[in-house]
N, C-alpha and C. Protein backbone atom coordinates (compact mmCIF):
# COMPACT_ATOMS: atom_id res chain seq x y z
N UNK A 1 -39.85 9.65 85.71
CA UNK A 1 -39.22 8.93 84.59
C UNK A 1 -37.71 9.15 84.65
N UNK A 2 -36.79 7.84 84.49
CA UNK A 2 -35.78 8.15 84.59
C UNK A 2 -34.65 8.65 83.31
N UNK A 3 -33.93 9.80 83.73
CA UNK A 3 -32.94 10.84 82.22
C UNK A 3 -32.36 9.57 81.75
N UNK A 4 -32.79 9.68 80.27
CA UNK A 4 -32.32 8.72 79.14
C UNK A 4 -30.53 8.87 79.40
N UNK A 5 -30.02 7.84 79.38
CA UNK A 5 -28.64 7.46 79.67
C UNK A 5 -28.12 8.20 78.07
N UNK A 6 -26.84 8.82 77.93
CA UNK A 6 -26.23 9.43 77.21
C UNK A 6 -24.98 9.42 77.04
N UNK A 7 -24.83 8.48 75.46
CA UNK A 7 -23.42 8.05 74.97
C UNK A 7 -22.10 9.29 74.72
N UNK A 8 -21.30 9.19 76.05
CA UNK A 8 -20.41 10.27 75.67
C UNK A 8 -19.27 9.73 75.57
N UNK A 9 -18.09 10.76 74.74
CA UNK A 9 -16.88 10.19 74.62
C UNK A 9 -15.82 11.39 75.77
N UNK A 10 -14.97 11.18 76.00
CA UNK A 10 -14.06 11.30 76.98
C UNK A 10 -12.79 11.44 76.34
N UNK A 11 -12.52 12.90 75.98
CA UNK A 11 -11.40 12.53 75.42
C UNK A 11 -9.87 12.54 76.18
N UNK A 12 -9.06 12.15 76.27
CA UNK A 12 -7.77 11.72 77.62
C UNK A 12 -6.98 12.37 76.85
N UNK A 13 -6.52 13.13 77.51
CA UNK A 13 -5.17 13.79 77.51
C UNK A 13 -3.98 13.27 77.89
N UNK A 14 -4.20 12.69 79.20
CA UNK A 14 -3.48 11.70 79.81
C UNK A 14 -4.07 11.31 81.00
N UNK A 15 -3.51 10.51 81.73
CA UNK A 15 -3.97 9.48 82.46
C UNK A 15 -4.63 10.53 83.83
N UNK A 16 -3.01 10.92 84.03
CA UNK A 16 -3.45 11.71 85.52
C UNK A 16 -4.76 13.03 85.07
N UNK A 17 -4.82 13.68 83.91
CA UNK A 17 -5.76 14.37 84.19
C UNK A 17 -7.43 13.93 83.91
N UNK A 18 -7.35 12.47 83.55
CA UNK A 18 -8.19 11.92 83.48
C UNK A 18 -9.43 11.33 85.03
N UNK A 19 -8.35 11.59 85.67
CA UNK A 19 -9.03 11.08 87.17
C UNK A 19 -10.24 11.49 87.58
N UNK A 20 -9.96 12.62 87.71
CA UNK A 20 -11.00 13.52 88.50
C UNK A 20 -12.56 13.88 87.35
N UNK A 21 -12.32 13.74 86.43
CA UNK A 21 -13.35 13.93 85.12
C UNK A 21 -14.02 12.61 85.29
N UNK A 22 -13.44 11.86 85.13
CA UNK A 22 -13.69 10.54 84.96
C UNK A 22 -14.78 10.23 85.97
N UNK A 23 -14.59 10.57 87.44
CA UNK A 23 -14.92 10.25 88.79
C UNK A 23 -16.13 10.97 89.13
N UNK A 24 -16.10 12.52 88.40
CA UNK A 24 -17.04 13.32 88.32
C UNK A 24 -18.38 13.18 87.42
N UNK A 25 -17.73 12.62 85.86
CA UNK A 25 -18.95 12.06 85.11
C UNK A 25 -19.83 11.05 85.39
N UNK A 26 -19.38 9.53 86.18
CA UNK A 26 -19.72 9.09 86.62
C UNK A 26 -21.15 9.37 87.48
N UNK A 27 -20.60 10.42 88.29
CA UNK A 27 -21.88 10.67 89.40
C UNK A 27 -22.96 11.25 88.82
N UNK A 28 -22.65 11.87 87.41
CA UNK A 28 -23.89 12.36 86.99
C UNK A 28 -24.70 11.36 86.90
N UNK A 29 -24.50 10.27 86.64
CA UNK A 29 -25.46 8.66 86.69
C UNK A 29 -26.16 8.85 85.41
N UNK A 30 -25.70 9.93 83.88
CA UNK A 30 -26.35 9.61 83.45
C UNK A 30 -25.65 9.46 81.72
N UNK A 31 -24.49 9.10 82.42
CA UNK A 31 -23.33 9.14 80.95
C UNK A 31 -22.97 7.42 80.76
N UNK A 32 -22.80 7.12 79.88
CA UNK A 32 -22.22 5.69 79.53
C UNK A 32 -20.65 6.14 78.72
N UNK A 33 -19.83 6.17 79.61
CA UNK A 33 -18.39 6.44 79.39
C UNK A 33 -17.43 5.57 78.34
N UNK A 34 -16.91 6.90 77.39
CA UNK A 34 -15.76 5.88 76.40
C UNK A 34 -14.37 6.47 76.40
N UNK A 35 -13.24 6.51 76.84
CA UNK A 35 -12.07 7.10 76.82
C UNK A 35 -11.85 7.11 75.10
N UNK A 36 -10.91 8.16 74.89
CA UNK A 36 -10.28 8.67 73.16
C UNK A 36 -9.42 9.16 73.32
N UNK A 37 -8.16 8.69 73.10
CA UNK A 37 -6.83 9.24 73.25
C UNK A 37 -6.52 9.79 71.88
N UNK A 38 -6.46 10.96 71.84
CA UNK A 38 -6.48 11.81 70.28
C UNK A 38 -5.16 12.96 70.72
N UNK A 39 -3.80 12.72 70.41
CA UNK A 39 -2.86 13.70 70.88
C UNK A 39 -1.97 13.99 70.22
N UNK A 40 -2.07 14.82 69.37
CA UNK A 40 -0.99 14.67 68.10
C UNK A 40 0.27 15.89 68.41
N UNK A 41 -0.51 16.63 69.48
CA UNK A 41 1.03 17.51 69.58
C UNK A 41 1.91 16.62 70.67
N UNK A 42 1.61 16.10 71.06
CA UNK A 42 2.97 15.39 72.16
C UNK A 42 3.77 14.81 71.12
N UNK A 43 5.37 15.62 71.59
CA UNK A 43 7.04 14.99 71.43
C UNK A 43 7.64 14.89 72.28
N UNK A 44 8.40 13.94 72.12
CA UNK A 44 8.64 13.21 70.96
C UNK A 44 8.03 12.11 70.93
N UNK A 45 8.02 10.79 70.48
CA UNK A 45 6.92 9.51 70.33
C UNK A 45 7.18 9.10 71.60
N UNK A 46 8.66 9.33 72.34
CA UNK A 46 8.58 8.38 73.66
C UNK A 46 7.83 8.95 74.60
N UNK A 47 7.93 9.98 74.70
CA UNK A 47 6.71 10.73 75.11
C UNK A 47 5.34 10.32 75.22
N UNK A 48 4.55 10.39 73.54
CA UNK A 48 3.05 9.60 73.16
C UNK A 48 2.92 8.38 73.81
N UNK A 49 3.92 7.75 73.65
CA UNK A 49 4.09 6.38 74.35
C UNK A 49 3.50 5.92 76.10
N UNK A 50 4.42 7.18 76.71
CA UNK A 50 4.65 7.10 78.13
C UNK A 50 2.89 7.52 78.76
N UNK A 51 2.41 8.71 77.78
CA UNK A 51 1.43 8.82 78.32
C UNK A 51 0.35 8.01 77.84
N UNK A 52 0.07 7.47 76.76
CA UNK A 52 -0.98 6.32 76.18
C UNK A 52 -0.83 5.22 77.05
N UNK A 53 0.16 4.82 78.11
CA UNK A 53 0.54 3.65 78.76
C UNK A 53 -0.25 4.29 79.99
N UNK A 54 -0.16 5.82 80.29
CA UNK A 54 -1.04 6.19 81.48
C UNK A 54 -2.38 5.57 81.44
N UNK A 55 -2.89 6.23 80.02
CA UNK A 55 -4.00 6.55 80.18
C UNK A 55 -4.68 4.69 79.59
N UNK A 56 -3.75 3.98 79.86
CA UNK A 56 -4.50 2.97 79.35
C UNK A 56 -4.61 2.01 80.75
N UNK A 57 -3.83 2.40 81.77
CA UNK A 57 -3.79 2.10 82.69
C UNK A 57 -4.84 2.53 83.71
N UNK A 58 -5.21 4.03 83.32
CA UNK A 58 -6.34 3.83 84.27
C UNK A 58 -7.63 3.36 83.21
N UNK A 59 -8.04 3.53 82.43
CA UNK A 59 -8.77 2.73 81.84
C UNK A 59 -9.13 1.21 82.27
N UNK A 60 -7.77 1.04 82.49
CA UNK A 60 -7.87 -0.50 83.41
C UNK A 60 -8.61 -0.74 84.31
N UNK A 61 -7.98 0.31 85.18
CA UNK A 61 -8.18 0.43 86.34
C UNK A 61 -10.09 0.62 86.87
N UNK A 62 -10.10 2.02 85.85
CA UNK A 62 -11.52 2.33 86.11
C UNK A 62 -12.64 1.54 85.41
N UNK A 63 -12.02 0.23 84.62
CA UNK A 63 -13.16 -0.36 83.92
C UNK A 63 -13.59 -0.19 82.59
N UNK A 64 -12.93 0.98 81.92
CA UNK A 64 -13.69 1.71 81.01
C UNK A 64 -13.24 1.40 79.42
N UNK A 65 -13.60 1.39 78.14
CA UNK A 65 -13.44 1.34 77.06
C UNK A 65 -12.50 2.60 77.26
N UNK A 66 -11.45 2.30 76.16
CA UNK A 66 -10.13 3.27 75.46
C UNK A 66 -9.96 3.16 74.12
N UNK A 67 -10.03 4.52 72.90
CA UNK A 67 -10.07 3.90 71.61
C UNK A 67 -8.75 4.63 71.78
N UNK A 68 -8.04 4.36 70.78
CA UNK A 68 -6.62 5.59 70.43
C UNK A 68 -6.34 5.54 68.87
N UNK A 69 -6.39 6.71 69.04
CA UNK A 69 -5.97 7.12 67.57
C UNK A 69 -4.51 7.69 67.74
N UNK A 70 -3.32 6.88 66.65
CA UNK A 70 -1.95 7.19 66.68
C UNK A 70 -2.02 8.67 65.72
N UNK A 71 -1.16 9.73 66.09
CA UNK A 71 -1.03 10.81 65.22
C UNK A 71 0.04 11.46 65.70
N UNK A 72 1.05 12.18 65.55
CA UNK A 72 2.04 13.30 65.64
C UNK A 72 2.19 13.73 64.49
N UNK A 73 2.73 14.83 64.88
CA UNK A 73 2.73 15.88 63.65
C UNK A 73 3.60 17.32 64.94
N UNK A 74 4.96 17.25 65.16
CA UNK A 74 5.59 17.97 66.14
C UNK A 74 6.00 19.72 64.94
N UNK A 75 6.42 19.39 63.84
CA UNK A 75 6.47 20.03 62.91
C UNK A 75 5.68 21.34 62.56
N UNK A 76 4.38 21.30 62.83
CA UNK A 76 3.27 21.76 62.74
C UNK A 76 3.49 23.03 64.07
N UNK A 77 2.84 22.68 65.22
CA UNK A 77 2.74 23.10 66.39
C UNK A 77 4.28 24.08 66.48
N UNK A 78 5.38 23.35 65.56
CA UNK A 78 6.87 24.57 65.75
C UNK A 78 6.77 25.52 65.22
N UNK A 79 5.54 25.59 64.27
CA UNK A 79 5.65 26.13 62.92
C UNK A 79 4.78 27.58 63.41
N UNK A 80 4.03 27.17 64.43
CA UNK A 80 3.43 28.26 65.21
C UNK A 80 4.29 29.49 65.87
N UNK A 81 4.98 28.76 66.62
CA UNK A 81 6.37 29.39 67.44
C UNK A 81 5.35 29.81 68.77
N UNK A 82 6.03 30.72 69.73
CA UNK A 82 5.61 31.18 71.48
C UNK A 82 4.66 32.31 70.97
N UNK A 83 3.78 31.55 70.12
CA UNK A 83 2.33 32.14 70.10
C UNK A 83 0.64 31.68 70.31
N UNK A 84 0.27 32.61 71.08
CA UNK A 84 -1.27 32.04 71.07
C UNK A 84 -1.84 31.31 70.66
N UNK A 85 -1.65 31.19 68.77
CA UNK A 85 -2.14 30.60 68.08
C UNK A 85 -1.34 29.22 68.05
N UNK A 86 -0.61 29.00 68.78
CA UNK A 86 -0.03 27.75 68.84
C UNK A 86 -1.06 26.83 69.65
N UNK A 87 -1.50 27.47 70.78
CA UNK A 87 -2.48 26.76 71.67
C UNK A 87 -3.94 26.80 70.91
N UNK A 88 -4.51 28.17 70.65
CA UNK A 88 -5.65 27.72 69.46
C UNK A 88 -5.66 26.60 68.41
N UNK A 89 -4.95 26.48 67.73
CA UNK A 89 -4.85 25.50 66.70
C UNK A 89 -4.53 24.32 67.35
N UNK A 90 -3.90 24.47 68.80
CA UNK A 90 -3.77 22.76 69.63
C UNK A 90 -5.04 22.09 70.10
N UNK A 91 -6.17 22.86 70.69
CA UNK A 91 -7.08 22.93 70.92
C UNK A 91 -8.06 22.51 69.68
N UNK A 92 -8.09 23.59 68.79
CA UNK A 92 -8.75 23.19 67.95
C UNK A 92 -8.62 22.10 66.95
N UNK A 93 -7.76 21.80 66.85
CA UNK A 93 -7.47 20.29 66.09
C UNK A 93 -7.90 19.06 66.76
N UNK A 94 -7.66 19.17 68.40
CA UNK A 94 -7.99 17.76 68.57
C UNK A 94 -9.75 18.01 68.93
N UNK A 95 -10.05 19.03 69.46
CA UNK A 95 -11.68 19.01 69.46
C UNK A 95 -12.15 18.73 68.45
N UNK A 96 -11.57 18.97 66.97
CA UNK A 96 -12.08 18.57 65.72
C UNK A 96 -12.51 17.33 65.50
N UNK A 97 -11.55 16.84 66.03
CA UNK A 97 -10.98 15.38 65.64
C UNK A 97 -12.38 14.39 66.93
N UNK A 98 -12.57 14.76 67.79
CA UNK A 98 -13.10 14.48 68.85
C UNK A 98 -14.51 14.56 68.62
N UNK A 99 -14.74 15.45 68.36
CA UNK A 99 -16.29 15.72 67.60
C UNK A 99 -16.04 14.80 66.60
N UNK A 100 -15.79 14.83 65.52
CA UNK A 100 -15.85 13.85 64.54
C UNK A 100 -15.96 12.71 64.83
N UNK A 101 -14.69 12.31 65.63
CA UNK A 101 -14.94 10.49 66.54
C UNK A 101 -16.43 10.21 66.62
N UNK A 102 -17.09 11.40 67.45
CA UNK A 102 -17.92 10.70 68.37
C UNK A 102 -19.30 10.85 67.42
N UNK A 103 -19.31 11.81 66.06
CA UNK A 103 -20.14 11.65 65.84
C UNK A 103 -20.31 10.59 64.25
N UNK A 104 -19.33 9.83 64.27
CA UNK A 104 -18.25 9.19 63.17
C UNK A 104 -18.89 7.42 64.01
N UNK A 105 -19.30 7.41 65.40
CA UNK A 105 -19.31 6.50 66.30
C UNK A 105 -20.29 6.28 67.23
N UNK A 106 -21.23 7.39 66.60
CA UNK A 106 -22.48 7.54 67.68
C UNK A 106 -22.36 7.95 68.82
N UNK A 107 -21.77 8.57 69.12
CA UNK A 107 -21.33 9.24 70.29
C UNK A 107 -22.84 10.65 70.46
N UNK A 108 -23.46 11.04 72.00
CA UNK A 108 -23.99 11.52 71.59
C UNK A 108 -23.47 13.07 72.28
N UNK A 109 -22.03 12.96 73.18
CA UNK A 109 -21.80 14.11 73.90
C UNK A 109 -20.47 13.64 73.89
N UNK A 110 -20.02 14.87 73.68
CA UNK A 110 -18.01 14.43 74.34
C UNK A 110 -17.58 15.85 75.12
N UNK A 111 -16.47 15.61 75.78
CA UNK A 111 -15.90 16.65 76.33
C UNK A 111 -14.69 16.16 76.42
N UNK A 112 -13.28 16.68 77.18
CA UNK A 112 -12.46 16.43 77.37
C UNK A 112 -11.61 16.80 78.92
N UNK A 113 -10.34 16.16 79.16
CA UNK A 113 -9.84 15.45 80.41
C UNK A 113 -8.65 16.92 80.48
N UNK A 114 -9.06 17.82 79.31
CA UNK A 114 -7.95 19.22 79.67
C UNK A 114 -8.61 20.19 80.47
N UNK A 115 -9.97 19.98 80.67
CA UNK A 115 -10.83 20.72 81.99
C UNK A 115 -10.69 20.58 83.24
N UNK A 116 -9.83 19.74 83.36
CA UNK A 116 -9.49 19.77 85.06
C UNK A 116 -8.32 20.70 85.38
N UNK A 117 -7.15 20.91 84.15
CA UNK A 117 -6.37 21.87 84.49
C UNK A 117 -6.48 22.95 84.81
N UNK A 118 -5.98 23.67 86.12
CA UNK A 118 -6.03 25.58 85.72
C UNK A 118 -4.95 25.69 84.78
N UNK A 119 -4.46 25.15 83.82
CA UNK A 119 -3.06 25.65 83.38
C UNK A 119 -3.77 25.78 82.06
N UNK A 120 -4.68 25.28 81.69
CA UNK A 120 -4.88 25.26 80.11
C UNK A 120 -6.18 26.48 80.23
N UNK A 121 -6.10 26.71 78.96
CA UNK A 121 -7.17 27.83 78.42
C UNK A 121 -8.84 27.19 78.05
N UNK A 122 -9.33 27.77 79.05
CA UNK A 122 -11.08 26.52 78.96
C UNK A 122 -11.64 27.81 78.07
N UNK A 123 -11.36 28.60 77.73
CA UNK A 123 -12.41 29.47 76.80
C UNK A 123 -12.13 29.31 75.48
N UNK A 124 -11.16 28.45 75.28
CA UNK A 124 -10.27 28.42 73.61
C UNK A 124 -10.77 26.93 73.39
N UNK A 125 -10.87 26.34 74.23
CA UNK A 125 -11.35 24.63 74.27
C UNK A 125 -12.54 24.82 74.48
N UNK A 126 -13.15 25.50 74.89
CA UNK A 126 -14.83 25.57 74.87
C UNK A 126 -15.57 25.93 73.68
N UNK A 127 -14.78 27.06 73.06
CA UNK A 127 -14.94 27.53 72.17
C UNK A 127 -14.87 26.87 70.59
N UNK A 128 -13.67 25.71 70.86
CA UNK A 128 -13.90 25.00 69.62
C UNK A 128 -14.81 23.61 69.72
N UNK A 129 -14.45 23.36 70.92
CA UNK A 129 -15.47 22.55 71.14
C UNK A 129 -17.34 22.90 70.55
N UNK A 130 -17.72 23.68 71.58
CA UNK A 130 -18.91 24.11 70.98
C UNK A 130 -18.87 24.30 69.24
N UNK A 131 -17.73 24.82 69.52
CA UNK A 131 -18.14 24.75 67.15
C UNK A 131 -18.42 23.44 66.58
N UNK A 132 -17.26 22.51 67.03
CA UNK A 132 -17.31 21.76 66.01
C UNK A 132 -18.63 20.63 66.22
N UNK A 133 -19.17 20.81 67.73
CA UNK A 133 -20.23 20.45 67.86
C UNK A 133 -21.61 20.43 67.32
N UNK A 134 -21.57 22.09 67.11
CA UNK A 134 -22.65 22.73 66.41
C UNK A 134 -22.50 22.48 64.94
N UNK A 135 -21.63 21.93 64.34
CA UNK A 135 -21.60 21.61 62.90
C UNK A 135 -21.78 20.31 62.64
N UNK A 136 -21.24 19.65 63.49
CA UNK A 136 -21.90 18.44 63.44
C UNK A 136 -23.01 17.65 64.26
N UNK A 137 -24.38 18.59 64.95
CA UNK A 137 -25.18 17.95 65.00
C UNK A 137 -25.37 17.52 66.29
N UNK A 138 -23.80 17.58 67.46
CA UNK A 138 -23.83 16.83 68.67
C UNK A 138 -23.78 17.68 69.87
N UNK A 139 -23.51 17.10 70.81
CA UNK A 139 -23.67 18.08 72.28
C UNK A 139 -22.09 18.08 72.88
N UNK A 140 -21.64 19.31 73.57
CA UNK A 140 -20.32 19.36 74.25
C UNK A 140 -20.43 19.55 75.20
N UNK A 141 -20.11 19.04 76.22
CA UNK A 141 -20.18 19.23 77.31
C UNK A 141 -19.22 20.44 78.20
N UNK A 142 -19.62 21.59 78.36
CA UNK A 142 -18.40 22.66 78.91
C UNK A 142 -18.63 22.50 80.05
N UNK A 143 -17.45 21.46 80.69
CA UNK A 143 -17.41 21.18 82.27
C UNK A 143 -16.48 22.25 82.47
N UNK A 144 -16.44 22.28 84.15
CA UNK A 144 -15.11 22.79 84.76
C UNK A 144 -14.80 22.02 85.95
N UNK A 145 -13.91 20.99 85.87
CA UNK A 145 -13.47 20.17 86.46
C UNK A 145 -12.21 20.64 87.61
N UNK A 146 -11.53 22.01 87.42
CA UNK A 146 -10.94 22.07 88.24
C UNK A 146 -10.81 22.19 89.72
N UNK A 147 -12.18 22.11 90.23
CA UNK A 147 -12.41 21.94 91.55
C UNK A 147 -11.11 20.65 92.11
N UNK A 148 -11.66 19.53 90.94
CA UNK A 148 -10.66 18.57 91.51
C UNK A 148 -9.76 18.23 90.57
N UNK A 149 -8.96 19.36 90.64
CA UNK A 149 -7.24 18.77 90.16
C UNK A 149 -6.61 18.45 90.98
N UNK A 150 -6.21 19.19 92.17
CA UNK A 150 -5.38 18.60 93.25
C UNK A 150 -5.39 16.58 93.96
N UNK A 151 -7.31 17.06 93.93
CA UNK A 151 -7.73 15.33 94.26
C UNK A 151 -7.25 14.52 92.98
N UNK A 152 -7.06 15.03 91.54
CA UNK A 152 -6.69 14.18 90.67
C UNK A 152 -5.74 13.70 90.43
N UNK A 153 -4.37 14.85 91.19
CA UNK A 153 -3.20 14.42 91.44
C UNK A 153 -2.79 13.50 92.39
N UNK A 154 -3.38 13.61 93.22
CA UNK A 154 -3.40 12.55 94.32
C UNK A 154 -3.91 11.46 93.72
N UNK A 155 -4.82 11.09 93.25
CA UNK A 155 -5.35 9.42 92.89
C UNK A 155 -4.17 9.20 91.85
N UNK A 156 -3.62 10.14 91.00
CA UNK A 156 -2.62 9.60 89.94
C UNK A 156 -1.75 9.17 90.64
N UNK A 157 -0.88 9.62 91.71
CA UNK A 157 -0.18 9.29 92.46
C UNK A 157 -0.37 7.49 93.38
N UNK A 158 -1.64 7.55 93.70
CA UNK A 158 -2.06 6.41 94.50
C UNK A 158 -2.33 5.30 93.49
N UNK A 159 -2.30 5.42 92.16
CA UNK A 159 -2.65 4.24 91.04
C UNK A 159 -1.35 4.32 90.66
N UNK A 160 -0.20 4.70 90.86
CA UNK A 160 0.86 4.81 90.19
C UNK A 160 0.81 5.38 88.67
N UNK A 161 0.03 6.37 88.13
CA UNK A 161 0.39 6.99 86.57
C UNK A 161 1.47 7.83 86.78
N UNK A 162 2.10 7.74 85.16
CA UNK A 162 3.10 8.72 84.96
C UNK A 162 2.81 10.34 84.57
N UNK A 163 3.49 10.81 85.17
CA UNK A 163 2.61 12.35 85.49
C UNK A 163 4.02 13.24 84.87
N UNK A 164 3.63 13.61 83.72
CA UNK A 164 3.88 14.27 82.87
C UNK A 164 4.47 16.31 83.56
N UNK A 165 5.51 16.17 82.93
CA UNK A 165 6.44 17.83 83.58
C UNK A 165 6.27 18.99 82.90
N UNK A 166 5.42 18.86 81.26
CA UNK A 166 4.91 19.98 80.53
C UNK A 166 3.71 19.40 79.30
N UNK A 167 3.38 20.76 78.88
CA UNK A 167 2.08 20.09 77.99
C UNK A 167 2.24 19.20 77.17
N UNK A 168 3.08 19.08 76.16
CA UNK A 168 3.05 18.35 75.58
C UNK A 168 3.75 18.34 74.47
N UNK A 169 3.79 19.67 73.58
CA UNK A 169 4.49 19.73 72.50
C UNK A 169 5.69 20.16 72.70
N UNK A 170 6.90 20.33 71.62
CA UNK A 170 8.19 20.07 71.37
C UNK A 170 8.14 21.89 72.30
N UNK A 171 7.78 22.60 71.96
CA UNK A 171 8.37 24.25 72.61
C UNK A 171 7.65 23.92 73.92
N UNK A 172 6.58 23.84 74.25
CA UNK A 172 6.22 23.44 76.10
C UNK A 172 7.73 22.50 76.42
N UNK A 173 8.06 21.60 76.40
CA UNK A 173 9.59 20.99 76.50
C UNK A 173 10.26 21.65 76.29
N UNK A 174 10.83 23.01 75.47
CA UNK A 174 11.86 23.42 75.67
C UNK A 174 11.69 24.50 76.98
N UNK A 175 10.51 24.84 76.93
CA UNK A 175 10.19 26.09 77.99
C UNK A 175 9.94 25.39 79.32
N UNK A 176 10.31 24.16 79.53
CA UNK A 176 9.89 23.51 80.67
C UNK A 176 10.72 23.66 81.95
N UNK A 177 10.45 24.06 83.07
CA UNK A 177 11.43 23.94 84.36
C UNK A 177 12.35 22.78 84.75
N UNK A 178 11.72 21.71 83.90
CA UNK A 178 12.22 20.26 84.30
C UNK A 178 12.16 19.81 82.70
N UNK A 179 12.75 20.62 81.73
CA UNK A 179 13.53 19.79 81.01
C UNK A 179 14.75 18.83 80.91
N UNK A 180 15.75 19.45 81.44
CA UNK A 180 16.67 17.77 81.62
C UNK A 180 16.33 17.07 82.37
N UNK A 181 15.83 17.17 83.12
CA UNK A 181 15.20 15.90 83.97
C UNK A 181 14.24 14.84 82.74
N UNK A 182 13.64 15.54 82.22
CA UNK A 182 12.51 15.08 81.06
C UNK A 182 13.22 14.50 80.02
N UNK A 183 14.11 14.81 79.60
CA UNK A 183 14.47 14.35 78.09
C UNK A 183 15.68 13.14 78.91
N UNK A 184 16.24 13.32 79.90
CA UNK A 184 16.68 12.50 80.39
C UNK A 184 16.00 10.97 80.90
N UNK A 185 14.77 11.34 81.44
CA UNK A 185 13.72 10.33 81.40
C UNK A 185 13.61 9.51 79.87
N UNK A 186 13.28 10.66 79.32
CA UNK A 186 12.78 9.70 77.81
C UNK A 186 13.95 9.46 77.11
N UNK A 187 15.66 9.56 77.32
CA UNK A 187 16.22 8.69 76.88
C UNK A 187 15.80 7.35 77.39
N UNK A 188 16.10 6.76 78.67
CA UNK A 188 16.33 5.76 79.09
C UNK A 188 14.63 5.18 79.07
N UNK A 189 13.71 5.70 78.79
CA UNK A 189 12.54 4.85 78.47
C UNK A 189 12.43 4.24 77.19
N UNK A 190 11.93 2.82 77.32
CA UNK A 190 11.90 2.24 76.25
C UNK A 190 10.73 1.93 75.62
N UNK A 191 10.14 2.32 74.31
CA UNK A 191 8.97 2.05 74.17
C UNK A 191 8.53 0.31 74.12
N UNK A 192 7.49 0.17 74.94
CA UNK A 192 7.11 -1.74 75.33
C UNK A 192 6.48 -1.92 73.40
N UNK A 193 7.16 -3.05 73.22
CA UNK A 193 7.34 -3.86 71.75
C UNK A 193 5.91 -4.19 72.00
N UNK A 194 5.67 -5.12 72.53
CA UNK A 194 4.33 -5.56 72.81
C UNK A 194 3.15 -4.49 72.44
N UNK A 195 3.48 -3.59 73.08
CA UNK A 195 2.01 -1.98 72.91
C UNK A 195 2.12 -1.64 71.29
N UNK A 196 3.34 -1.38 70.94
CA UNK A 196 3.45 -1.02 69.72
C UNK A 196 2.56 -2.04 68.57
N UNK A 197 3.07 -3.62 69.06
CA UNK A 197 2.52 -4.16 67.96
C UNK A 197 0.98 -4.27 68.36
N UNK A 198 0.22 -4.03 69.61
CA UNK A 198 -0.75 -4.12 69.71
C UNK A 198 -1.92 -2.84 68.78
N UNK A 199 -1.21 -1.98 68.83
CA UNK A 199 -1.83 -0.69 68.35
C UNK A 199 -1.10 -0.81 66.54
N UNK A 200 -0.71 -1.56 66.19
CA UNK A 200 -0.83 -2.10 64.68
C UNK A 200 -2.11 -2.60 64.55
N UNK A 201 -2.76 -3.75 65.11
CA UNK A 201 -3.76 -4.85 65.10
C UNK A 201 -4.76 -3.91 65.36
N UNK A 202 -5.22 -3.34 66.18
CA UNK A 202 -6.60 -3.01 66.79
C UNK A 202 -6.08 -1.35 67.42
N UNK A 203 -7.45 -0.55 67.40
CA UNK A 203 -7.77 0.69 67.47
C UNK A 203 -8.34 1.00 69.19
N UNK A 204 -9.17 -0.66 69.69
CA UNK A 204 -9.17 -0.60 70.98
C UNK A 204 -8.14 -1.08 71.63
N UNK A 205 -7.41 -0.33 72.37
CA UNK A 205 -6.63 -0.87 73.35
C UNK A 205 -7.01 -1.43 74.59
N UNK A 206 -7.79 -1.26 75.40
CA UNK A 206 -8.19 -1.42 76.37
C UNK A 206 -9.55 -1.54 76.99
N UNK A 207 -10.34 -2.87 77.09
CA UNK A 207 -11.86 -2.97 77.56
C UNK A 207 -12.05 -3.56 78.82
């Protein structure tokens, strides 16, 4: 008998670390895939911008449904300062939010596209994950995708995504190796008029 197919959500961080998750769920042959762009610590907006344009691009690319939910809140995450709990509470907010989506949407499993990094903390994201799972009823998936980060960098590269120089929030940017390079970028980027007014109208961006 063949494993009942299972509605999961996907939540994107951004484009490039979306690759290799993406490529990997697939083969399980037994997920029906939805991208969720849920990112409220990325600053500044040109920023949110640059990477929602990633990740809507491979969405394109790979075929797949993209919902996005608009949120910042840079204020918050400062308010933490160069502490632990800055990344706990980063973690745990959007797994919140992610669980909720999916079970807000029928979703019957989610995980997320920050498991392919070695740079991020998978026991702090596992950890809220599994909670907010267990409170609401649904399944989390604790992958470890970093086998293929390197291969994920490479396909980002070969689809052309914009590949991002720190995590995301306003202190990862100041602590960044390639901050002027970065804020220099996001002067001269312009956010596309068109995306903006599209994500007024509708919540799916991309099918």
């Amino acid at each position: 008998m063949a494993e009942k197919v299972q509605k999961m959500l996907l939540h994107l961080c951004c484009g490039p670390c979306g690759e290799y998750p993406i490529e990997a769920i697939k083969a399980y042959e037994k997920y029906d895939l939805t991208l969720y762009f849920y990112n409220p610590n990325i600053h500044p907006e040109k920023e949110w911008y640059r990477r929602l344009e990633g990740a809507m691009r491979l969405a394109e690319i790979r075929k797949l449904p993209l919902f996005v939910e608009e949120a910042c809140d840079p204020q918050t995450w400062c308010g933490y300062g160069r502490t632990i709990e800055r990344c706990k509470f980063c973690y745990s907010s959007r797994m919140k939010r992610v669980a909720e989506y999916s079970k807000e949407n029928n979703f019957d499993i989610f995980t997320t596209s920050l498991l392919v990094s070695p740079y991020q903390k998978h026991d702090l994201i596992h950890t809220a994950g599994n909670k907010y799972a267990k409170e609401l009823g649904i399944e989390y998936l604790e992958a470890d995708f970093t086998d293929g980060f390197r291969k994920g960098q490479q396909m980002a590269r070969e689809d052309g995504l914009y590949r991002q120089k720190y995590c995301g929030c306003a202190i990862s940017l100041a602590d960044s190796d390639f901050r002027n390079k970065v804020i220099k970028d996001q002067a001269e980027y312009i956010i596309p008029t068109k995306l903006q007014n599209q994500l007024k109208k509708e919540q799916v961006v991309c099918l």
